[in-house]
PDB file of N, CA and C in Angstrom:
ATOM      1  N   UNK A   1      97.338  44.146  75.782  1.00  0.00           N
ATOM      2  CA  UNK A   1      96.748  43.893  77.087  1.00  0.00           C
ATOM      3  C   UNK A   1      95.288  44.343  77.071  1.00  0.00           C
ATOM      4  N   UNK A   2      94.526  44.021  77.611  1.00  0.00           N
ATOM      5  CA  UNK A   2      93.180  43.878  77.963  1.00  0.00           C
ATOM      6  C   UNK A   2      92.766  44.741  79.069  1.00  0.00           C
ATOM      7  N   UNK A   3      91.435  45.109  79.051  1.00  0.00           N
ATOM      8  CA  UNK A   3      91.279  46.032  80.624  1.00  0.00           C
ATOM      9  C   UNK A   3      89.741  44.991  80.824  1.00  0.00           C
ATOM     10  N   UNK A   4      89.953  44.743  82.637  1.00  0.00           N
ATOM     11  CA  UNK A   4      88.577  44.003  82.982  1.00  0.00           C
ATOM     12  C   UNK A   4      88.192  45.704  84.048  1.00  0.00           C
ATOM     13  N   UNK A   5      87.420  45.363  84.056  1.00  0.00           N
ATOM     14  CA  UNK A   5      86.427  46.226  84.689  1.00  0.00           C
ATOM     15  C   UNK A   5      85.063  45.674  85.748  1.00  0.00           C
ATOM     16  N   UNK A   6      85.844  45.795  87.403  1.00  0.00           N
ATOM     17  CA  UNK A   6      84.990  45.153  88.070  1.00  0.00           C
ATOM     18  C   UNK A   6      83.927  46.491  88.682  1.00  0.00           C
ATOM     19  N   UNK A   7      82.894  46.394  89.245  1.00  0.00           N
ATOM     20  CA  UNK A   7      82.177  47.108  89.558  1.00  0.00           C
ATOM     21  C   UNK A   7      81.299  46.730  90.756  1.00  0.00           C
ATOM     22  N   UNK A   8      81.178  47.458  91.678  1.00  0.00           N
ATOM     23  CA  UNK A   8      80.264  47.140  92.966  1.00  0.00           C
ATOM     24  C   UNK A   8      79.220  48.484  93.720  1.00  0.00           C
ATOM     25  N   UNK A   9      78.418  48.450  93.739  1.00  0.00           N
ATOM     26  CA  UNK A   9      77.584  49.382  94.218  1.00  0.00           C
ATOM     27  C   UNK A   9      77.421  49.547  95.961  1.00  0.00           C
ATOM     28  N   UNK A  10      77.773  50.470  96.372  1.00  0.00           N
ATOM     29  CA  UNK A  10      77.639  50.260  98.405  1.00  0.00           C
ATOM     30  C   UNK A  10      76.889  51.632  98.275  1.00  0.00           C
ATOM     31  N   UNK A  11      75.275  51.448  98.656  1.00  0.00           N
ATOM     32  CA  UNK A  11      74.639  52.495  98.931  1.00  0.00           C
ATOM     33  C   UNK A  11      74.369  52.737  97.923  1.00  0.00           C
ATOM     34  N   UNK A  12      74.729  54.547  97.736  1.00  0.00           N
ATOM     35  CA  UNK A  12      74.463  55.379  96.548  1.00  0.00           C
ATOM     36  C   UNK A  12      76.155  55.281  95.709  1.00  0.00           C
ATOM     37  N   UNK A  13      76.927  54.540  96.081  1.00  0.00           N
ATOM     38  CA  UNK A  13      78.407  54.870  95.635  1.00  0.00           C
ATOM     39  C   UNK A  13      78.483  53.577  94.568  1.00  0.00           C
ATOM     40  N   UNK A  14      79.076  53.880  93.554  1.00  0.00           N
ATOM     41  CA  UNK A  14      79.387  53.297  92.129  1.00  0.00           C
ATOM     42  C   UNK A  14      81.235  53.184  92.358  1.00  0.00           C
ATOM     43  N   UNK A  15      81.782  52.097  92.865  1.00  0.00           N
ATOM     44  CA  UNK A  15      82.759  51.676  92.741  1.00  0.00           C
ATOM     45  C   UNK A  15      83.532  50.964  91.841  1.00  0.00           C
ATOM     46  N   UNK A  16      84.312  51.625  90.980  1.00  0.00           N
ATOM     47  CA  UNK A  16      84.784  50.953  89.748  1.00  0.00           C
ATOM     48  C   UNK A  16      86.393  50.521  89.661  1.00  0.00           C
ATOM     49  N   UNK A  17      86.786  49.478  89.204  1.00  0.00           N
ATOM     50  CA  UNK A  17      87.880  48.925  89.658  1.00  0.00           C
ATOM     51  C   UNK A  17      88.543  48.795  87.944  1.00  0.00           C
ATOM     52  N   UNK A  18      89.670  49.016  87.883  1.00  0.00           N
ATOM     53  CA  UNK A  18      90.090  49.036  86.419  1.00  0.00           C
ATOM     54  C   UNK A  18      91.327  48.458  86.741  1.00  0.00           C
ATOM     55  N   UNK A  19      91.601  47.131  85.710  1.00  0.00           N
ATOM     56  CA  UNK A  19      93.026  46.564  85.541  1.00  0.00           C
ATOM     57  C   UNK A  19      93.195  46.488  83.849  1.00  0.00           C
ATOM     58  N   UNK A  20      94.641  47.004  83.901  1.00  0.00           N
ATOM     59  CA  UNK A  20      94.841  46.647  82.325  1.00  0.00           C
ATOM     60  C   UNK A  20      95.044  47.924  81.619  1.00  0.00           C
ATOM     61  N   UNK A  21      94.746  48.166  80.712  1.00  0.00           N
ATOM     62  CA  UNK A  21      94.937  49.325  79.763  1.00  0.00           C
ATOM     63  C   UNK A  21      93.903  50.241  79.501  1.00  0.00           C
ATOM     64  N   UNK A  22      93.453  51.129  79.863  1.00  0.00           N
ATOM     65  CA  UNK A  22      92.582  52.025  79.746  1.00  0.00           C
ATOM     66  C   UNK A  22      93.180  53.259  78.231  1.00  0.00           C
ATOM     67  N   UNK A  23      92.769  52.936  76.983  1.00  0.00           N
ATOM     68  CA  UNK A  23      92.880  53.639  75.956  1.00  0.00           C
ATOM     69  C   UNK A  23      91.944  53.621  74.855  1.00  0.00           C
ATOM     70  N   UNK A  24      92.419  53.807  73.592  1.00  0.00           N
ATOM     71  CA  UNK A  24      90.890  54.070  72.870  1.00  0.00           C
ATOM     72  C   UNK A  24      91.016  52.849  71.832  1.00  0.00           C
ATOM     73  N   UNK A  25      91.194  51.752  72.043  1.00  0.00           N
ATOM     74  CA  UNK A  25      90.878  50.035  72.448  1.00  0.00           C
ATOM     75  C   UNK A  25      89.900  50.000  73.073  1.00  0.00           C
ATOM     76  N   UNK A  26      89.831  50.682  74.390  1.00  0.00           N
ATOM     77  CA  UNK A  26      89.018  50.139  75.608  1.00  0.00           C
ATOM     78  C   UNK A  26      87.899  51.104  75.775  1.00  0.00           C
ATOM     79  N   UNK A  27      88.098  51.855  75.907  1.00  0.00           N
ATOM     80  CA  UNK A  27      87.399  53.690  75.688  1.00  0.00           C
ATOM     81  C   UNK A  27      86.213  53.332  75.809  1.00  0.00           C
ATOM     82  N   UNK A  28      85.301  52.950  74.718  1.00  0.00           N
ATOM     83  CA  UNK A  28      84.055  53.175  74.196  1.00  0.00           C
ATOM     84  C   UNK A  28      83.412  51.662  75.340  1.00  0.00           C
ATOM     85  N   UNK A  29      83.889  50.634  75.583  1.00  0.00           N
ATOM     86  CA  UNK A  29      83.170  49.838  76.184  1.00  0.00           C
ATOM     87  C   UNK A  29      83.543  49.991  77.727  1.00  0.00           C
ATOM     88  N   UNK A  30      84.228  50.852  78.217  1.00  0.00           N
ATOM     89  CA  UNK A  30      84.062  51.272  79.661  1.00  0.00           C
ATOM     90  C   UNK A  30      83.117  52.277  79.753  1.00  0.00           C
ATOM     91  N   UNK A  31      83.334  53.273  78.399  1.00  0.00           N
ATOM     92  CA  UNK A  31      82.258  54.251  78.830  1.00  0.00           C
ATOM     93  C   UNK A  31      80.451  53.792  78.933  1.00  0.00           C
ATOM     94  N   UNK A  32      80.393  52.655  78.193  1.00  0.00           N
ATOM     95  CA  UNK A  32      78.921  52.130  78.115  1.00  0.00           C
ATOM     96  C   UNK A  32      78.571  51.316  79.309  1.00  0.00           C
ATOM     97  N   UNK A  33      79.722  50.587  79.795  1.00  0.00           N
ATOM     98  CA  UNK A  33      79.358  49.652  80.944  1.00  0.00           C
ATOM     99  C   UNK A  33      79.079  50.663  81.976  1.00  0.00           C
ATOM    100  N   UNK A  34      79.736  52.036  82.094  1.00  0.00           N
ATOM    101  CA  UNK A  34      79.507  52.771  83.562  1.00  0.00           C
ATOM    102  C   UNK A  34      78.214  54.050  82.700  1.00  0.00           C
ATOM    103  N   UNK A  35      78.050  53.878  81.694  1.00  0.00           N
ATOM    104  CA  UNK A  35      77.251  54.673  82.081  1.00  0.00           C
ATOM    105  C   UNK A  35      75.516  53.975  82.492  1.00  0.00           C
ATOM    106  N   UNK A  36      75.762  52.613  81.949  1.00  0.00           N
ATOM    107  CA  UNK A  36      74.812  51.589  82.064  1.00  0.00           C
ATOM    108  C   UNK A  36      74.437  51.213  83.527  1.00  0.00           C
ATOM    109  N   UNK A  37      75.547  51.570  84.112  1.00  0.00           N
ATOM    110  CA  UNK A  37      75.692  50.850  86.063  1.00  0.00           C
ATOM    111  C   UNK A  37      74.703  52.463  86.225  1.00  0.00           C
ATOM    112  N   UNK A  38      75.651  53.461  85.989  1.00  0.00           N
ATOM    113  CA  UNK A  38      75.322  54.535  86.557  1.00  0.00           C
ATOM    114  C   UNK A  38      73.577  54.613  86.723  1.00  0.00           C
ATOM    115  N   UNK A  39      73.018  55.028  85.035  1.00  0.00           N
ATOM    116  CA  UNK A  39      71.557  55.223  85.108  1.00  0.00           C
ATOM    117  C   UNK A  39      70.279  54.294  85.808  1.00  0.00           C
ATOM    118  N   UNK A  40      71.043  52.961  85.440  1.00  0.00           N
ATOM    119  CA  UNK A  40      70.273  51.466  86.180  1.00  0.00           C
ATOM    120  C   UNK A  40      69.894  51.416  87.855  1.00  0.00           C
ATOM    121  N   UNK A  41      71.388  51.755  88.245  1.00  0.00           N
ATOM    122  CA  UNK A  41      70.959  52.096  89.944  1.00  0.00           C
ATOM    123  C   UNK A  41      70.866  53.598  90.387  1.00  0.00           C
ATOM    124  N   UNK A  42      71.411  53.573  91.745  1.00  0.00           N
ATOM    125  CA  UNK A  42      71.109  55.049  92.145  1.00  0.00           C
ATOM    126  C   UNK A  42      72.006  55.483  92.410  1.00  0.00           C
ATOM    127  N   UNK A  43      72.438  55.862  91.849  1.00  0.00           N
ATOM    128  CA  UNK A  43      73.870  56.407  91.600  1.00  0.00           C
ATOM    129  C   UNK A  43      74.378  57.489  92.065  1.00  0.00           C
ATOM    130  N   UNK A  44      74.963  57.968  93.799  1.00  0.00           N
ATOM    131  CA  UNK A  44      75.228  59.708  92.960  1.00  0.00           C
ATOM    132  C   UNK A  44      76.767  59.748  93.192  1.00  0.00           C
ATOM    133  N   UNK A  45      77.309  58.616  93.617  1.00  0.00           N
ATOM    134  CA  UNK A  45      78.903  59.176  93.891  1.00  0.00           C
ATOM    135  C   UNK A  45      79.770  58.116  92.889  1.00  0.00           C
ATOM    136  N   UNK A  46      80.589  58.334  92.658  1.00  0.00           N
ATOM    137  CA  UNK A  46      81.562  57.445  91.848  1.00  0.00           C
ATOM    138  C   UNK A  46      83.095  57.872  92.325  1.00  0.00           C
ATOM    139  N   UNK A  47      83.693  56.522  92.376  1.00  0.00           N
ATOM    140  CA  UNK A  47      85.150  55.831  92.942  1.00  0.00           C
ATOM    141  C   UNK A  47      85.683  55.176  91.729  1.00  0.00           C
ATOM    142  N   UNK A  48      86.870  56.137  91.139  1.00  0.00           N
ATOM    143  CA  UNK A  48      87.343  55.036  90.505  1.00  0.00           C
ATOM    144  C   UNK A  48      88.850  54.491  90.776  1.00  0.00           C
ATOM    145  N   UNK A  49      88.611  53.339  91.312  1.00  0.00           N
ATOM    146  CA  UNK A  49      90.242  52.653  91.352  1.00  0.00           C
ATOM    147  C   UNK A  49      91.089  52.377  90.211  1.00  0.00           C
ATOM    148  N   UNK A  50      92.343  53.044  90.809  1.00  0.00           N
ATOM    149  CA  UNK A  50      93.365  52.292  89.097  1.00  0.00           C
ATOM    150  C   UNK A  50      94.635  51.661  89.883  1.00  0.00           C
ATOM    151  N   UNK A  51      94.051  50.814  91.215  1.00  0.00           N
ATOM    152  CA  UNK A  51      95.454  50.288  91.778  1.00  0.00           C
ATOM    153  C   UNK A  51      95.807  48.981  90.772  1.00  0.00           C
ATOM    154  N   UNK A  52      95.043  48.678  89.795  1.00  0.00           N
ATOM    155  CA  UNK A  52      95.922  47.469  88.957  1.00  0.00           C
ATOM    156  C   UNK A  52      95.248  48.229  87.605  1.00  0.00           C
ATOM    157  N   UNK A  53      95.383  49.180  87.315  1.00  0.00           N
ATOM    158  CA  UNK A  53      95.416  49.833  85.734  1.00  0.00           C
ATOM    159  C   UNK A  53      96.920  49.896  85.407  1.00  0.00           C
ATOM    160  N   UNK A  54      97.672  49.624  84.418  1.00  0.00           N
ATOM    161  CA  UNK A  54      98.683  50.194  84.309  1.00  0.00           C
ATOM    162  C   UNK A  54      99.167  50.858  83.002  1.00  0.00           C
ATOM    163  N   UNK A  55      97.840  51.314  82.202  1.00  0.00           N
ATOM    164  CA  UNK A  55      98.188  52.356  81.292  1.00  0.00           C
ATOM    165  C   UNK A  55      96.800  53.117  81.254  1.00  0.00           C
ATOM    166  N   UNK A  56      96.911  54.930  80.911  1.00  0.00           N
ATOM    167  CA  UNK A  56      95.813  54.948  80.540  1.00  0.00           C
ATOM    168  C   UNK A  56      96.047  56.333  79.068  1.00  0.00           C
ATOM    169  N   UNK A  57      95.429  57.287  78.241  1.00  0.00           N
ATOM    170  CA  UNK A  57      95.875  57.463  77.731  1.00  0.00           C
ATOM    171  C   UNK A  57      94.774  58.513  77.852  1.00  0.00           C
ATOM    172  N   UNK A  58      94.557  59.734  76.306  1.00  0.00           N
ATOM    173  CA  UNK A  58      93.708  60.780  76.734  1.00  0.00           C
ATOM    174  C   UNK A  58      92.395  60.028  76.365  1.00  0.00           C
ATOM    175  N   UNK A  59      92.424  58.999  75.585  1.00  0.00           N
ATOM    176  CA  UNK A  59      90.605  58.449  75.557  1.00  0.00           C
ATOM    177  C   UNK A  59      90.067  57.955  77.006  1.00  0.00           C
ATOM    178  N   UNK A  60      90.839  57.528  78.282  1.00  0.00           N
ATOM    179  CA  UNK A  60      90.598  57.236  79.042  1.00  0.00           C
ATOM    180  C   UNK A  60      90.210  58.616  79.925  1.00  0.00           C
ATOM    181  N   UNK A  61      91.053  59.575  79.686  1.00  0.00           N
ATOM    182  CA  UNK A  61      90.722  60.720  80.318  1.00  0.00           C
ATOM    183  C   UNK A  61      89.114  60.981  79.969  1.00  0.00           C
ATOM    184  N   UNK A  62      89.282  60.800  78.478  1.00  0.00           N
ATOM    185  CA  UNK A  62      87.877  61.518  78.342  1.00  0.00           C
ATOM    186  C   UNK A  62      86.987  60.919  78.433  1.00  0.00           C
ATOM    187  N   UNK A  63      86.918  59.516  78.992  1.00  0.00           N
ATOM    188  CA  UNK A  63      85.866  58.451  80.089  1.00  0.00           C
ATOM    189  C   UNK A  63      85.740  59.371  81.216  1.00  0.00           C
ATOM    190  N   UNK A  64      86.678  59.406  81.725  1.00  0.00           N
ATOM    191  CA  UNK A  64      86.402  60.227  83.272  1.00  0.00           C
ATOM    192  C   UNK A  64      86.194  61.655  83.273  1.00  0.00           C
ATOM    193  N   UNK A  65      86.365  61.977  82.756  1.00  0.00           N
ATOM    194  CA  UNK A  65      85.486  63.625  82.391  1.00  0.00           C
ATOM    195  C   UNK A  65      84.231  63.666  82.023  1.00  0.00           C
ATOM    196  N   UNK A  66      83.550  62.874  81.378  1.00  0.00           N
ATOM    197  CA  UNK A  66      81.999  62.601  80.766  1.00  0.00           C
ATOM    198  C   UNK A  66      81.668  62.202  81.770  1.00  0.00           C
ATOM    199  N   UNK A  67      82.038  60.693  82.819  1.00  0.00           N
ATOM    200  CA  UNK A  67      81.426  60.524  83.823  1.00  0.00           C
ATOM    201  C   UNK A  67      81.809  61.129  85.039  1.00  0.00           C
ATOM    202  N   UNK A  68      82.206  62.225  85.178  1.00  0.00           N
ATOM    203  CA  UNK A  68      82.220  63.138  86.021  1.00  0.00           C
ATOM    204  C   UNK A  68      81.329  64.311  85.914  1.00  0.00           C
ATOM    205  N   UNK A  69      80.973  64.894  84.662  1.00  0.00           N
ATOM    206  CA  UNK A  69      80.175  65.664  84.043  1.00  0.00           C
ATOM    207  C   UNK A  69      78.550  65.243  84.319  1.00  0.00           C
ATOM    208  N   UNK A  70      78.330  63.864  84.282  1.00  0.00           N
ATOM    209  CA  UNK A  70      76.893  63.241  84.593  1.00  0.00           C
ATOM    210  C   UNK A  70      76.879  62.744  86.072  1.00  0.00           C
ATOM    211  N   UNK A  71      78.060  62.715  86.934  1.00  0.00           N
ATOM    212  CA  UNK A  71      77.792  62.521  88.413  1.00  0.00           C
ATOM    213  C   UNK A  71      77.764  63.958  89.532  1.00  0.00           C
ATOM    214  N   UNK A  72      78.627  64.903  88.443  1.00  0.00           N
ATOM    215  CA  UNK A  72      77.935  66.463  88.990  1.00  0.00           C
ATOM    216  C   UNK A  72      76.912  66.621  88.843  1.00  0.00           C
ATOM    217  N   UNK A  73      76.230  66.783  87.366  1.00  0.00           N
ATOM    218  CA  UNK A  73      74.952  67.001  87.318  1.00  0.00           C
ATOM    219  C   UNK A  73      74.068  66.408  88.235  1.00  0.00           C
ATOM    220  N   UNK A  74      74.529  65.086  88.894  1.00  0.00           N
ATOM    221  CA  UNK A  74      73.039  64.394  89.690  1.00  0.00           C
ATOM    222  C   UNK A  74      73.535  65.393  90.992  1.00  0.00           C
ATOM    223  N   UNK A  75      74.279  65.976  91.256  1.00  0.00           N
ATOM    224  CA  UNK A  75      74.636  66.606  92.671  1.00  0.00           C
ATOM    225  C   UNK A  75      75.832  65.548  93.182  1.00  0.00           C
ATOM    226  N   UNK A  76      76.146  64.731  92.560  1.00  0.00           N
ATOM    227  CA  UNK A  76      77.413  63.843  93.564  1.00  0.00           C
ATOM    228  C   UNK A  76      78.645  64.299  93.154  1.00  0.00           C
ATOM    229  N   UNK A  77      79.746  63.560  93.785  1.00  0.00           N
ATOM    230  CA  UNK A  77      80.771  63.748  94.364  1.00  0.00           C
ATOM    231  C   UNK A  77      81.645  62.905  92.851  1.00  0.00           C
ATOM    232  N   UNK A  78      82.780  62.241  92.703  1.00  0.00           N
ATOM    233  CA  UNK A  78      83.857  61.677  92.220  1.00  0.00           C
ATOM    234  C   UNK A  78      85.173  61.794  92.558  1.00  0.00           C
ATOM    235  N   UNK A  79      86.131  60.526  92.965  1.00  0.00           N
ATOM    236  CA  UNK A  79      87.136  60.652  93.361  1.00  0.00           C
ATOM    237  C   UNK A  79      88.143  59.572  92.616  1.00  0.00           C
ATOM    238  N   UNK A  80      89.323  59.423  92.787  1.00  0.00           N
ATOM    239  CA  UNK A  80      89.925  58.206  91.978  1.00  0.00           C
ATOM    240  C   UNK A  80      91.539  58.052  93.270  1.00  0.00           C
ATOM    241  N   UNK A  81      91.212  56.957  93.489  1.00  0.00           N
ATOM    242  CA  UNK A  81      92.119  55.924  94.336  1.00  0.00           C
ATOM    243  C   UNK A  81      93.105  55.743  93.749  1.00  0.00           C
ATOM    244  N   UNK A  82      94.072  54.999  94.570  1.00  0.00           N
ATOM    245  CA  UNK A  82      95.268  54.414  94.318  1.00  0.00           C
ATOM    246  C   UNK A  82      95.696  53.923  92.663  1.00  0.00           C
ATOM    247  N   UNK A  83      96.409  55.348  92.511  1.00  0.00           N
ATOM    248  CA  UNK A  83      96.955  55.440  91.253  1.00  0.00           C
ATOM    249  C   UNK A  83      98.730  55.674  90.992  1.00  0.00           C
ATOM    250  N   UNK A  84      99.182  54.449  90.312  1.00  0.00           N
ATOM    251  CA  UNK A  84      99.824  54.031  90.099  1.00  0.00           C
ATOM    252  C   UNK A  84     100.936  55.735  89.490  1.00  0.00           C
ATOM    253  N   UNK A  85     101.929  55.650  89.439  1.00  0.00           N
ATOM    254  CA  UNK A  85     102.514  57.215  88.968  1.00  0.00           C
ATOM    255  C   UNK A  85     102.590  57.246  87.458  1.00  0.00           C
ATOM    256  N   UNK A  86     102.553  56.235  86.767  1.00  0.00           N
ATOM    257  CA  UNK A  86     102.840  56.902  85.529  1.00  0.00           C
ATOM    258  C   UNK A  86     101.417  57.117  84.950  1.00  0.00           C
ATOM    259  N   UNK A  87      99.847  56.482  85.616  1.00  0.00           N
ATOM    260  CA  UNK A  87      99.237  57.269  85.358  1.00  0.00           C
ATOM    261  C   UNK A  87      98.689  58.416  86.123  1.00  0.00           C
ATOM    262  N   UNK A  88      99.191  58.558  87.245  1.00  0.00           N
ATOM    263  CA  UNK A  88      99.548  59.759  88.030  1.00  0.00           C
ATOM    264  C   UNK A  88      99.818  60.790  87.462  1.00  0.00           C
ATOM    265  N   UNK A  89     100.640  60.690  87.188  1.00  0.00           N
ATOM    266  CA  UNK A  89     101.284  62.098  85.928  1.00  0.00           C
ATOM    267  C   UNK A  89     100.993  62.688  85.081  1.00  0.00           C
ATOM    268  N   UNK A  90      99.618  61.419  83.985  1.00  0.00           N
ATOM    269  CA  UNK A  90      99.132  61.815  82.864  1.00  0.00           C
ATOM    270  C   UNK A  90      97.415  62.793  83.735  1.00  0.00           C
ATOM    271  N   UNK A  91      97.133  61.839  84.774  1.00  0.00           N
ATOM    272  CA  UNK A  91      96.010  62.916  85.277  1.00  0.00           C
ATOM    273  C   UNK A  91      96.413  64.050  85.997  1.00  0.00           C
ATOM    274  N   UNK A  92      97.726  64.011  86.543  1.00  0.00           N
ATOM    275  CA  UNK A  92      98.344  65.673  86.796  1.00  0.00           C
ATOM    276  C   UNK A  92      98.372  66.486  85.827  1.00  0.00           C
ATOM    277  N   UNK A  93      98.751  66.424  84.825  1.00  0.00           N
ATOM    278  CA  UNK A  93      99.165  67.024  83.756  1.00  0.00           C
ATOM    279  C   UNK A  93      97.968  67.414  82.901  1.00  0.00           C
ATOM    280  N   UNK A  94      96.782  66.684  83.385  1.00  0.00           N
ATOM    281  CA  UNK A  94      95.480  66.904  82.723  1.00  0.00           C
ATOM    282  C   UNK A  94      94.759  68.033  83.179  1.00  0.00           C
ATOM    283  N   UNK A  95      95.167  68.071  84.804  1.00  0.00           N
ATOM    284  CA  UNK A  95      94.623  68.972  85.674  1.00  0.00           C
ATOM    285  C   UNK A  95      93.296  68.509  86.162  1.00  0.00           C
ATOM    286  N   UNK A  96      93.477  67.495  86.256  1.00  0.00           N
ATOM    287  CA  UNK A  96      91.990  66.602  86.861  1.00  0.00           C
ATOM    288  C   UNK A  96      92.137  66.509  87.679  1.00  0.00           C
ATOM    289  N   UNK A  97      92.965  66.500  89.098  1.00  0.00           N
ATOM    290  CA  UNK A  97      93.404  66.780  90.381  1.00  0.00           C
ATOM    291  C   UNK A  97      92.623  68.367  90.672  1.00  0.00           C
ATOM    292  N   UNK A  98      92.382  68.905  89.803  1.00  0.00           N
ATOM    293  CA  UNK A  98      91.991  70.706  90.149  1.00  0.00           C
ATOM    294  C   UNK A  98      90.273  70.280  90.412  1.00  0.00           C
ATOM    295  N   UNK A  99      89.819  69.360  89.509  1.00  0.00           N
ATOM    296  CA  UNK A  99      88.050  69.108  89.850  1.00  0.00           C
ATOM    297  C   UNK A  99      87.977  67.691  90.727  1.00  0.00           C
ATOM    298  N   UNK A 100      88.473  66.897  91.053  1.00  0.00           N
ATOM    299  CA  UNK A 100      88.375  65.734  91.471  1.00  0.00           C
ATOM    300  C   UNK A 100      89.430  65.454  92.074  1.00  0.00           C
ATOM    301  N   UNK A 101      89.260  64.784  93.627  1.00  0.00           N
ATOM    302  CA  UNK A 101      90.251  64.484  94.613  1.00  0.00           C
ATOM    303  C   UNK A 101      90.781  62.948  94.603  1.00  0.00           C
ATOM    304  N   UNK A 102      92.235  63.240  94.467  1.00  0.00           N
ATOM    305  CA  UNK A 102      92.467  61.889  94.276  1.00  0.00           C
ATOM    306  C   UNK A 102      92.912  61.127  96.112  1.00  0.00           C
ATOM    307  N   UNK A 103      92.772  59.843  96.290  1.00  0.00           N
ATOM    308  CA  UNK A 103      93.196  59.098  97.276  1.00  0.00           C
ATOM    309  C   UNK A 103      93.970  58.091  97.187  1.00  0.00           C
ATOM    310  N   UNK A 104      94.459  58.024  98.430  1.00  0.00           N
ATOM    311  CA  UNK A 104      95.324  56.554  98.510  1.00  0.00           C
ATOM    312  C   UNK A 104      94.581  55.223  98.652  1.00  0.00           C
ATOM    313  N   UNK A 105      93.399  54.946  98.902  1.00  0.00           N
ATOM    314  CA  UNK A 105      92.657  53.628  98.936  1.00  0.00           C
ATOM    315  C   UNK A 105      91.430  53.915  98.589  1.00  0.00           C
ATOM    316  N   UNK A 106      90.369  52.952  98.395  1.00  0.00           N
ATOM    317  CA  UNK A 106      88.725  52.962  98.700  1.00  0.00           C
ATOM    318  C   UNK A 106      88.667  53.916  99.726  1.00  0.00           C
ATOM    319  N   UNK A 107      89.137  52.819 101.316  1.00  0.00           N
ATOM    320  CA  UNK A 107      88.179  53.446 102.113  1.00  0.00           C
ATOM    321  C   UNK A 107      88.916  55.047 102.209  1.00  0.00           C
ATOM    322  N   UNK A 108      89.520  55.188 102.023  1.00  0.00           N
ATOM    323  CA  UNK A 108      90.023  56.752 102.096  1.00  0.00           C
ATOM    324  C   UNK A 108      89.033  57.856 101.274  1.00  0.00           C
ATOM    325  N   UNK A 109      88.911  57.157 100.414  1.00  0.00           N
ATOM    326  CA  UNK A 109      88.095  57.967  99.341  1.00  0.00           C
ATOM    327  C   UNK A 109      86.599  57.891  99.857  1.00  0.00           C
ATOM    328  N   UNK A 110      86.081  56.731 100.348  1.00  0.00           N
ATOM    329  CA  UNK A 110      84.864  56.629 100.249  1.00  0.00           C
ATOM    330  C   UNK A 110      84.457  57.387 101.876  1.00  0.00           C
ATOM    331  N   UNK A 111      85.462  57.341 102.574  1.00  0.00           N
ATOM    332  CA  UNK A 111      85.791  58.137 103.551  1.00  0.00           C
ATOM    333  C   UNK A 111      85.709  60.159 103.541  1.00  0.00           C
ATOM    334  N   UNK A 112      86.336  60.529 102.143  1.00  0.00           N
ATOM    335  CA  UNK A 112      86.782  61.372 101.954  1.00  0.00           C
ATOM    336  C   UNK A 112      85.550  62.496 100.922  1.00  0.00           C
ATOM    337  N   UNK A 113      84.867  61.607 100.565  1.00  0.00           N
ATOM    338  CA  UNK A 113      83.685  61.861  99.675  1.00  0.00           C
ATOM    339  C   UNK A 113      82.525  61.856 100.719  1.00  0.00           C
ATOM    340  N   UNK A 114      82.758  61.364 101.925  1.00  0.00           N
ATOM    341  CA  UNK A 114      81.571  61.705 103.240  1.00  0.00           C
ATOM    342  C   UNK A 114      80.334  60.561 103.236  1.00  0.00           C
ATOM    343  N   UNK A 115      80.716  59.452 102.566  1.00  0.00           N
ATOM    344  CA  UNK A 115      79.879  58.449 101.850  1.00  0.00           C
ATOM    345  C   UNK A 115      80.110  56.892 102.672  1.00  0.00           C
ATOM    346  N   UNK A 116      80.877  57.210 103.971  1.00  0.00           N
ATOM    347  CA  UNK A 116      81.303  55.791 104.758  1.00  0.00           C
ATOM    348  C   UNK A 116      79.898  55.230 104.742  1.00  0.00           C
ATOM    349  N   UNK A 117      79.416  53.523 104.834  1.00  0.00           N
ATOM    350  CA  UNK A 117      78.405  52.929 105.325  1.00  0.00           C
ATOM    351  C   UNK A 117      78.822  53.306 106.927  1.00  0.00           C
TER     352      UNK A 117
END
């Protein structure tokens, strides 16, 4: 399986949408496409959705730890939406719930990060 990776910018917020398989297949060209969105615009908050991801593995983790690491540094926020449980479990178990708040939708999150338009 394949992972597409849609992306939309509202404001300062970097909204990233992931379907498919997030592993180390996919790893290295998600991490370039967001870090490419990130530096290009103005970036300081990031959303990442995994309501149609349905695998992810620890290379995917360690996508979202690097770009969490460069959206602290600018002073922003990061949160991750509607996530499916079995990769629920692997980011429980990561303890990425302890630095980053997870939500049930966008607007919840984008709500929840203090970032509504």
């Amino acid at each position: 399986m394949n992972l597409n990776v849609n992306m939309e910018h509202q404001r300062h917020v970097l909204i990233v949408r992931l379907s498919g398989e997030l592993d180390h297949h996919t790893a290295d060209l998600v991490r370039m496409q967001l870090d490419e969105a990130i530096s290009r615009r103005q970036t300081e908050h990031l959303v990442l959705s995994f309501k149609e991801l349905e695998f992810m593995d620890s290379s995917g983790l360690g996508v979202i730890l690097g770009r969490y690491k460069i959206i602290k540094q600018k002073g922003g926020k990061m949160a991750v939406c509607d996530v499916k449980p079995a990769v629920y479990r692997l980011l429980e178990m990561s303890g990425l719930f302890k630095i980053m708040p997870i939500y049930e939708d966008e607007v919840t999150a984008l709500s929840g990060l203090e970032v509504v338009s």
